[in-house]
Protein backbone atom coordinates (compact mmCIF):
# COMPACT_ATOMS: atom_id res chain seq x y z
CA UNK A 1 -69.84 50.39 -121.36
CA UNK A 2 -72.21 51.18 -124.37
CA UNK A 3 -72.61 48.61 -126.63
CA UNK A 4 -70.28 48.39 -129.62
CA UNK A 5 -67.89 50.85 -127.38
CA UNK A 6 -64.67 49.81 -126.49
CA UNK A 7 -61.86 51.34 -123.93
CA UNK A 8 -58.23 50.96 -126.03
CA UNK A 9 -56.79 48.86 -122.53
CA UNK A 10 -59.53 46.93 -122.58
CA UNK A 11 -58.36 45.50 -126.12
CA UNK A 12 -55.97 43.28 -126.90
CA UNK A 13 -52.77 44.18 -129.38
CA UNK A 14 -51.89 42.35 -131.73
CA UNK A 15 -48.05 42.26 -133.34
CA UNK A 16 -48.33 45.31 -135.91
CA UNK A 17 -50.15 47.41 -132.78
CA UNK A 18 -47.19 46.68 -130.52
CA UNK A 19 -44.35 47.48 -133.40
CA UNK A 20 -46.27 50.27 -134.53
CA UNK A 21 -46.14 51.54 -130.76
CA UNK A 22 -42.75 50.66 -130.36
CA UNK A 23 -41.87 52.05 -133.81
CA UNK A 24 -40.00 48.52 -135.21
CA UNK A 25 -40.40 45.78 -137.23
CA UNK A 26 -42.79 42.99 -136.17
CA UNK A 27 -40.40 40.12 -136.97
CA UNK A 28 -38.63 42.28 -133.73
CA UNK A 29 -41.79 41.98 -131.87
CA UNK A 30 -42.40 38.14 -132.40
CA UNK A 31 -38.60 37.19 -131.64
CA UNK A 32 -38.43 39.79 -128.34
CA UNK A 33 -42.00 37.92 -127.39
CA UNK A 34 -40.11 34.15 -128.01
CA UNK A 35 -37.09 35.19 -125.91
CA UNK A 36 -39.82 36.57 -123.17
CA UNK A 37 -38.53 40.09 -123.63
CA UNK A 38 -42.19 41.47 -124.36
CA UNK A 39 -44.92 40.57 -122.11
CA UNK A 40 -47.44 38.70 -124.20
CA UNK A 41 -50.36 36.19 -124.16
CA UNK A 42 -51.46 33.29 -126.53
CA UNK A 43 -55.12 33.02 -127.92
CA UNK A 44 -54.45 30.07 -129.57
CA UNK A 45 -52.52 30.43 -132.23
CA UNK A 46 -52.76 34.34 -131.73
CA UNK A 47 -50.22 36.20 -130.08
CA UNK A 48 -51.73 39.29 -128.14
CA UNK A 49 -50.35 42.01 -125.49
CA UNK A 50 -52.04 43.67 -123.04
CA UNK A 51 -51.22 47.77 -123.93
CA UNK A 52 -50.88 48.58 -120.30
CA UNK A 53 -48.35 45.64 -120.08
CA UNK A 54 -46.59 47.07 -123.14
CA UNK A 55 -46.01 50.48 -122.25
CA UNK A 56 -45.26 49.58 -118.04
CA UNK A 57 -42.32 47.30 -120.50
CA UNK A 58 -41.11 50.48 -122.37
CA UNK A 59 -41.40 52.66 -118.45
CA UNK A 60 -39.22 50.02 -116.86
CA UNK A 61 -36.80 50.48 -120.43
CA UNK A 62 -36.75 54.26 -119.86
CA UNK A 63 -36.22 53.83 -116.17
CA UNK A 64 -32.86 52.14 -117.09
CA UNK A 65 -31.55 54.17 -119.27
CA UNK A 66 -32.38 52.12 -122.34
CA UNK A 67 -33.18 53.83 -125.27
């Protein structure tokens, strides 16, 4: 990896990333991430997501049927 270069799974999400993705509201994304709906991680006080984590969560959605 170049320095200053980044690959987008290599970096973290943050809430407005994930509801932007997800196309809703990021009080949706906090409260789905409390209930343990959404995969997520703590850095600190930071709540991040892991993109490939995110969209294998909207596959397994799709695979059910959910919409």
């Amino acid at each position: 990896m170049v320095d200053g270069e980044r690959k987008s799974d290599e970096t973290l999400w943050d809430v407005r990333d994930v509801a932007r993705y997800l196309r809703a509201s990021t009080s949706w994304v906090y409260k789905q991430s409390e209930k343990g709906v959404i995969p997520s991680v703590r850095v600190g006080a930071m709540l991040r997501f892991e993109p490939k984590a995110i969209r294998d969560f909207v596959a397994t959605l799709a695979s059910r049927g959910w919409r």
